[in-house]
N, C-alpha and C. Protein backbone atom coordinates (compact mmCIF):
# COMPACT_ATOMS: atom_id res chain seq x y z
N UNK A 1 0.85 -1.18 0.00
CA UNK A 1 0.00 0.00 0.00
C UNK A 1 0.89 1.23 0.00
N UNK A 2 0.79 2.44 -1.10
CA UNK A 2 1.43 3.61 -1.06
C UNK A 2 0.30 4.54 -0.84
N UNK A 3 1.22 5.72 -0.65
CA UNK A 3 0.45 6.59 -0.37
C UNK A 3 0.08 7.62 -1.53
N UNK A 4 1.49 7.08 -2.40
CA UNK A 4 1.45 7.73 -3.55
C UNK A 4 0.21 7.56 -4.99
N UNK A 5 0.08 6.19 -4.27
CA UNK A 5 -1.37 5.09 -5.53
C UNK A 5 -0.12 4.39 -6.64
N UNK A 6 1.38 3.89 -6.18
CA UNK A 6 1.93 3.10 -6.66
C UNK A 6 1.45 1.74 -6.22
N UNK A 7 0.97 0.57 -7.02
CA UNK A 7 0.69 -0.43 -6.39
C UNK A 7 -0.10 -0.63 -5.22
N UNK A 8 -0.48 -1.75 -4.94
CA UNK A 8 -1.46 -1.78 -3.93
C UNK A 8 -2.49 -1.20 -3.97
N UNK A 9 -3.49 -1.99 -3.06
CA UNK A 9 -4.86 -0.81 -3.10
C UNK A 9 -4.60 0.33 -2.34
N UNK A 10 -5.75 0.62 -2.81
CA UNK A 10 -5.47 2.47 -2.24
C UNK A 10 -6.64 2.27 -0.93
N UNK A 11 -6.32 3.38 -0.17
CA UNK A 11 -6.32 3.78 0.94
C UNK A 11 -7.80 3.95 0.89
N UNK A 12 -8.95 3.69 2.12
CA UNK A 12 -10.01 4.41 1.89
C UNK A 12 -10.58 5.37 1.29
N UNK A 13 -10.32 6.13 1.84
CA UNK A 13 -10.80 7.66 1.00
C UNK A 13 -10.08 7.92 -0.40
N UNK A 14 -8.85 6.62 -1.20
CA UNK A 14 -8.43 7.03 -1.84
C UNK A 14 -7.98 8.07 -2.22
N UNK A 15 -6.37 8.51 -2.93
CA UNK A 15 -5.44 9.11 -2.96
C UNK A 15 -5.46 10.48 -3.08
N UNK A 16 -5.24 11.44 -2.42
CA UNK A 16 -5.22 13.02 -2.53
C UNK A 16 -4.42 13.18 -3.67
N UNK A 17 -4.72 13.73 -4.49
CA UNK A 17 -3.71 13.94 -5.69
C UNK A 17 -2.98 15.48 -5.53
N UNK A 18 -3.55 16.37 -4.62
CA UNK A 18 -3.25 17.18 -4.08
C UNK A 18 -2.10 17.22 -3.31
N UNK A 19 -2.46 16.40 -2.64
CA UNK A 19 -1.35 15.71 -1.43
C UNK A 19 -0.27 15.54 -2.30
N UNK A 20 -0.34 15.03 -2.87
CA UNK A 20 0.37 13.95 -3.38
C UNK A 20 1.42 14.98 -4.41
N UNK A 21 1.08 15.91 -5.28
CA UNK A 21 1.41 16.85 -5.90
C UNK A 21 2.26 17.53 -4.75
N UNK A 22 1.79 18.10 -3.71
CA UNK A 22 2.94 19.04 -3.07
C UNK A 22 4.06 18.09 -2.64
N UNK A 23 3.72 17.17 -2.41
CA UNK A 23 4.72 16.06 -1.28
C UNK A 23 5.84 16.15 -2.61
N UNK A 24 5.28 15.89 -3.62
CA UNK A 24 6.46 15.43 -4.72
C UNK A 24 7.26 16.87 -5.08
N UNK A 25 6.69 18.55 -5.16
CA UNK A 25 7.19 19.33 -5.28
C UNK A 25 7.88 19.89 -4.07
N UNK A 26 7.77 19.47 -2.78
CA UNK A 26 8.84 19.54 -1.59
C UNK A 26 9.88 18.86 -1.71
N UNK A 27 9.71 17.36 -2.11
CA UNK A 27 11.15 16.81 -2.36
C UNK A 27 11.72 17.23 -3.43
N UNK A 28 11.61 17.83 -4.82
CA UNK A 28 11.99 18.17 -5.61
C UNK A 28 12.80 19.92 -5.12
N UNK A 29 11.98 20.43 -4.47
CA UNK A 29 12.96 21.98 -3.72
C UNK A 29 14.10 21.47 -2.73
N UNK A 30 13.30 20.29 -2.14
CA UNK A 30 14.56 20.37 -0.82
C UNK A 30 15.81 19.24 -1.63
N UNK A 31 15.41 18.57 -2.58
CA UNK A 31 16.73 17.81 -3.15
C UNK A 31 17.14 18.90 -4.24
N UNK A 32 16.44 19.54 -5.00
CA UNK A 32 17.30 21.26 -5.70
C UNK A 32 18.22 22.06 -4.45
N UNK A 33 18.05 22.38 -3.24
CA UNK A 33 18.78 22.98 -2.53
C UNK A 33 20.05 22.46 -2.05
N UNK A 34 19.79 20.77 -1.85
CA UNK A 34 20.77 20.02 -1.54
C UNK A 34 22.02 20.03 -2.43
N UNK A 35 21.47 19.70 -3.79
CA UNK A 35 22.29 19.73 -5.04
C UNK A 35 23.07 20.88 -5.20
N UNK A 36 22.47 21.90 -4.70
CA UNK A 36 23.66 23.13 -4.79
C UNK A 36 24.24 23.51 -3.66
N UNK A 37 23.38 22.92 -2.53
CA UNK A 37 24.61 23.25 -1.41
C UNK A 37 25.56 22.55 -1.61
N UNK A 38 25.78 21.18 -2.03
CA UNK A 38 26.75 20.23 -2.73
C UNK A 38 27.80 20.71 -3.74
N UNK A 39 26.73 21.14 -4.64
CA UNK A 39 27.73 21.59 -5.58
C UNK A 39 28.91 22.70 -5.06
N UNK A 40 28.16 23.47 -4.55
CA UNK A 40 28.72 24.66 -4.05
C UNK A 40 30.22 24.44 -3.01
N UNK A 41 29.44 23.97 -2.13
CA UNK A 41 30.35 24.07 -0.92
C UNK A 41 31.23 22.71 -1.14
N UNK A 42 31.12 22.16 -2.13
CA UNK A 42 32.24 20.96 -2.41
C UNK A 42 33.29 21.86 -3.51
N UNK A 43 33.02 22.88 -4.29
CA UNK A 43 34.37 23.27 -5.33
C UNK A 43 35.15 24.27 -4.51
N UNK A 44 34.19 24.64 -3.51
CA UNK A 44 34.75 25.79 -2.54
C UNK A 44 35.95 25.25 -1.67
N UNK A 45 35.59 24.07 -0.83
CA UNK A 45 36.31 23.28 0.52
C UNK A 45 36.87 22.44 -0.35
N UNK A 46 37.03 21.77 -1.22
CA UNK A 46 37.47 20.00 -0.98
C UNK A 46 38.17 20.30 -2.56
N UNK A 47 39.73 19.82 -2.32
CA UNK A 47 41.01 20.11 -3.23
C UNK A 47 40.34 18.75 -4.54
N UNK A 48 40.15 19.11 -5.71
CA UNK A 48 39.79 17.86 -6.19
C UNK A 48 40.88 16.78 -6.79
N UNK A 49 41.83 17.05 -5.76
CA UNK A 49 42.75 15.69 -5.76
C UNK A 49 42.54 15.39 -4.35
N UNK A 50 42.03 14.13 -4.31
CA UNK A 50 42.26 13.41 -2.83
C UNK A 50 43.04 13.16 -2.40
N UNK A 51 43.48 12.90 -1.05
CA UNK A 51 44.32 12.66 -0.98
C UNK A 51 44.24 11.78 0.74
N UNK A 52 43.10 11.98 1.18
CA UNK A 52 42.32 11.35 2.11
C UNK A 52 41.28 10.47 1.97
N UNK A 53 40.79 9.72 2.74
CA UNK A 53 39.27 9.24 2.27
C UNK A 53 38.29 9.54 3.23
N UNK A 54 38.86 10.52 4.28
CA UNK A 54 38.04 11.55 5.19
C UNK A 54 38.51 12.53 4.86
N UNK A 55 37.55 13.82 5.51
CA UNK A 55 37.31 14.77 5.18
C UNK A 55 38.68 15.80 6.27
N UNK A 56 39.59 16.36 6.11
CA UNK A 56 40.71 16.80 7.03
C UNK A 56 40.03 17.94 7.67
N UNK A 57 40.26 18.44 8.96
CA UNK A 57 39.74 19.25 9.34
C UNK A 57 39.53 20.64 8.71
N UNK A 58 40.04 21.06 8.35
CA UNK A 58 40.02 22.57 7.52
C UNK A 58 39.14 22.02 6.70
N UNK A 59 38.72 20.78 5.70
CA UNK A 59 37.78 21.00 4.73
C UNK A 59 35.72 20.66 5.57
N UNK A 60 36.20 20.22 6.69
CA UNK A 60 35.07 19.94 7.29
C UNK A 60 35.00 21.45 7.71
N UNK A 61 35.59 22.45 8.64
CA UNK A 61 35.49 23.71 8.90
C UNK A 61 34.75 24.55 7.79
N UNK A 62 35.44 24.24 6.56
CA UNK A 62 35.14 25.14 5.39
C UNK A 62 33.34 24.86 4.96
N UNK A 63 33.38 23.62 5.13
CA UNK A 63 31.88 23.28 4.26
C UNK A 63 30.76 23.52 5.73
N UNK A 64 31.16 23.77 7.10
CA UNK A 64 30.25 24.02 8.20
C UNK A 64 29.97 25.42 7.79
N UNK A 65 31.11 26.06 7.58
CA UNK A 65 30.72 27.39 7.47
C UNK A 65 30.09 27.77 5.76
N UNK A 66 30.60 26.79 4.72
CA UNK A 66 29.73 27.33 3.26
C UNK A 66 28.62 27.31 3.53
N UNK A 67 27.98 26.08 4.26
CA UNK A 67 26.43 25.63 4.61
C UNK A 67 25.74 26.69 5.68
N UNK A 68 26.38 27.05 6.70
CA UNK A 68 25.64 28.14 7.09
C UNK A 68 25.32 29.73 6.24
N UNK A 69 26.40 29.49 5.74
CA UNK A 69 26.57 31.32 4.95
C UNK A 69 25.60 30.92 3.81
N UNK A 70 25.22 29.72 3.18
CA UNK A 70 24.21 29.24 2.34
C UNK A 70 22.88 29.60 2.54
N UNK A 71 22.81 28.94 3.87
CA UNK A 71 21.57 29.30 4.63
C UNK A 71 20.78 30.57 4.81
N UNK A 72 22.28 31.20 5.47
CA UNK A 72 21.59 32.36 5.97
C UNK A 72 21.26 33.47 4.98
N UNK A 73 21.78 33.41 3.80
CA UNK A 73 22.16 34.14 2.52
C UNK A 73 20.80 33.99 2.08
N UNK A 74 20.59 32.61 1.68
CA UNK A 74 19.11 31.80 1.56
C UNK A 74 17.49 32.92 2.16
N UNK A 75 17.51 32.75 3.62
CA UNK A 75 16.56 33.32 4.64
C UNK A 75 16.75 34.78 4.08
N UNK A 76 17.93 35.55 4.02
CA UNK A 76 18.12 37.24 3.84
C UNK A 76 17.22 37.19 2.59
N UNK A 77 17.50 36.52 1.27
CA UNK A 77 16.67 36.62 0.26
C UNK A 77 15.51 36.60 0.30
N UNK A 78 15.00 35.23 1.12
CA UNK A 78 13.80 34.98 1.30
C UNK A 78 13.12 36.31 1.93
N UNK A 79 13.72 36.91 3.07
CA UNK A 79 12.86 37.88 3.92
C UNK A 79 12.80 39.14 2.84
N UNK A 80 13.58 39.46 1.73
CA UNK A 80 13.48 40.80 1.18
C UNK A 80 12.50 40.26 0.03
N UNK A 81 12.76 39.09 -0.35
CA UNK A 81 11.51 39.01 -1.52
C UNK A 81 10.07 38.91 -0.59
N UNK A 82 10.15 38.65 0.34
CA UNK A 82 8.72 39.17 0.91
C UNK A 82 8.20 40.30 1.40
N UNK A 83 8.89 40.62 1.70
CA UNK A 83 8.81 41.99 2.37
C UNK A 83 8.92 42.89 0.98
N UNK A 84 9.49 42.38 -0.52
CA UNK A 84 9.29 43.18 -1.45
C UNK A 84 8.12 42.83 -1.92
N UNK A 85 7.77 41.57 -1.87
CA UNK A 85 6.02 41.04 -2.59
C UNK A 85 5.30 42.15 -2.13
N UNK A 86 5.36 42.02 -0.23
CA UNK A 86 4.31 42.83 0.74
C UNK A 86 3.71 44.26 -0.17
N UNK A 87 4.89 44.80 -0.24
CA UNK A 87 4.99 46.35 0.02
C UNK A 87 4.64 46.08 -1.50
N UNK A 88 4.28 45.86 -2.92
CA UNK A 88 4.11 45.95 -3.77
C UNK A 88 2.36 45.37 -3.98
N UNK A 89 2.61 44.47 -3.55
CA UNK A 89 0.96 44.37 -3.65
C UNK A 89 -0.24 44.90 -2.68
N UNK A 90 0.73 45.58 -1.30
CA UNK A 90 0.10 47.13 -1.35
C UNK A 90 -0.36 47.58 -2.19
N UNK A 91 1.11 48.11 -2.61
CA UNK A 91 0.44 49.42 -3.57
C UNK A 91 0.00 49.14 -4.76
N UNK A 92 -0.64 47.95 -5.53
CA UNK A 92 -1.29 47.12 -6.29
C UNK A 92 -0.10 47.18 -7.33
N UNK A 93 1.05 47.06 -7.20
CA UNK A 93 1.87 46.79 -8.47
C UNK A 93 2.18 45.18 -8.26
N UNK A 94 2.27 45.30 -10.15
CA UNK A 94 2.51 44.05 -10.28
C UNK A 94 3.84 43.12 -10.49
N UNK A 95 5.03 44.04 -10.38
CA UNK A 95 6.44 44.12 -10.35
C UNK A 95 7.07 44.88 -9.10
N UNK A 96 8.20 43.95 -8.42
CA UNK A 96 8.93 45.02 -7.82
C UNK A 96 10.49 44.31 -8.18
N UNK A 97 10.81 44.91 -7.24
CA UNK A 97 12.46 45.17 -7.40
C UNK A 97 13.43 44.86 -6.41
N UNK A 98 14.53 44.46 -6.25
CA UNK A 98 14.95 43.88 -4.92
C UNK A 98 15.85 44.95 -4.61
């Protein structure tokens, strides 16, 4: 039984397709964010000649701190594109500006 309506019977009330639609566009944002915190903070920290098969301290330091400055960089955007939506659809425009 899924929840998704892969196989098996379906669930009483049968399958929210709703549900089911966001669930799949959350994992698709939060594995897009992953992929570039990856990308990112791996060409930044980690020499691409190995030379370990752990991570040496300075490159674990480096990628604690890419991933936070990711983050927080992340949230700053987030709060000005809202706070730019806000203040624009105030004033009924349909464009703003960062």
């Amino acid at each position: 039984m899924s929840f998704l309506g892969r196989g098996g019977p379906s669930p009483v009330g049968g399958v929210n397709h709703e549900r089911v639609e966001m669930a799949i566009n959350e994992i698709d944002m939060v594995s897009d964010v992953f992929n570039r915190i990856v990308s990112s903070c791996h060409s930044k920290c980690i020499s691409p000649r190995y030379a370990e098969g752990d991570l040496n301290k300075g490159e674990s330091v480096c990628i604690d701190r890419c991933v936070a400055k990711f983050f927080e960089v992340n949230k700053k955007v987030g709060e000005k594109m809202q706070s730019a939506g806000a203040s624009a659809q105030a004033t009924g425009s349909t464009s703003f500006s960062l």
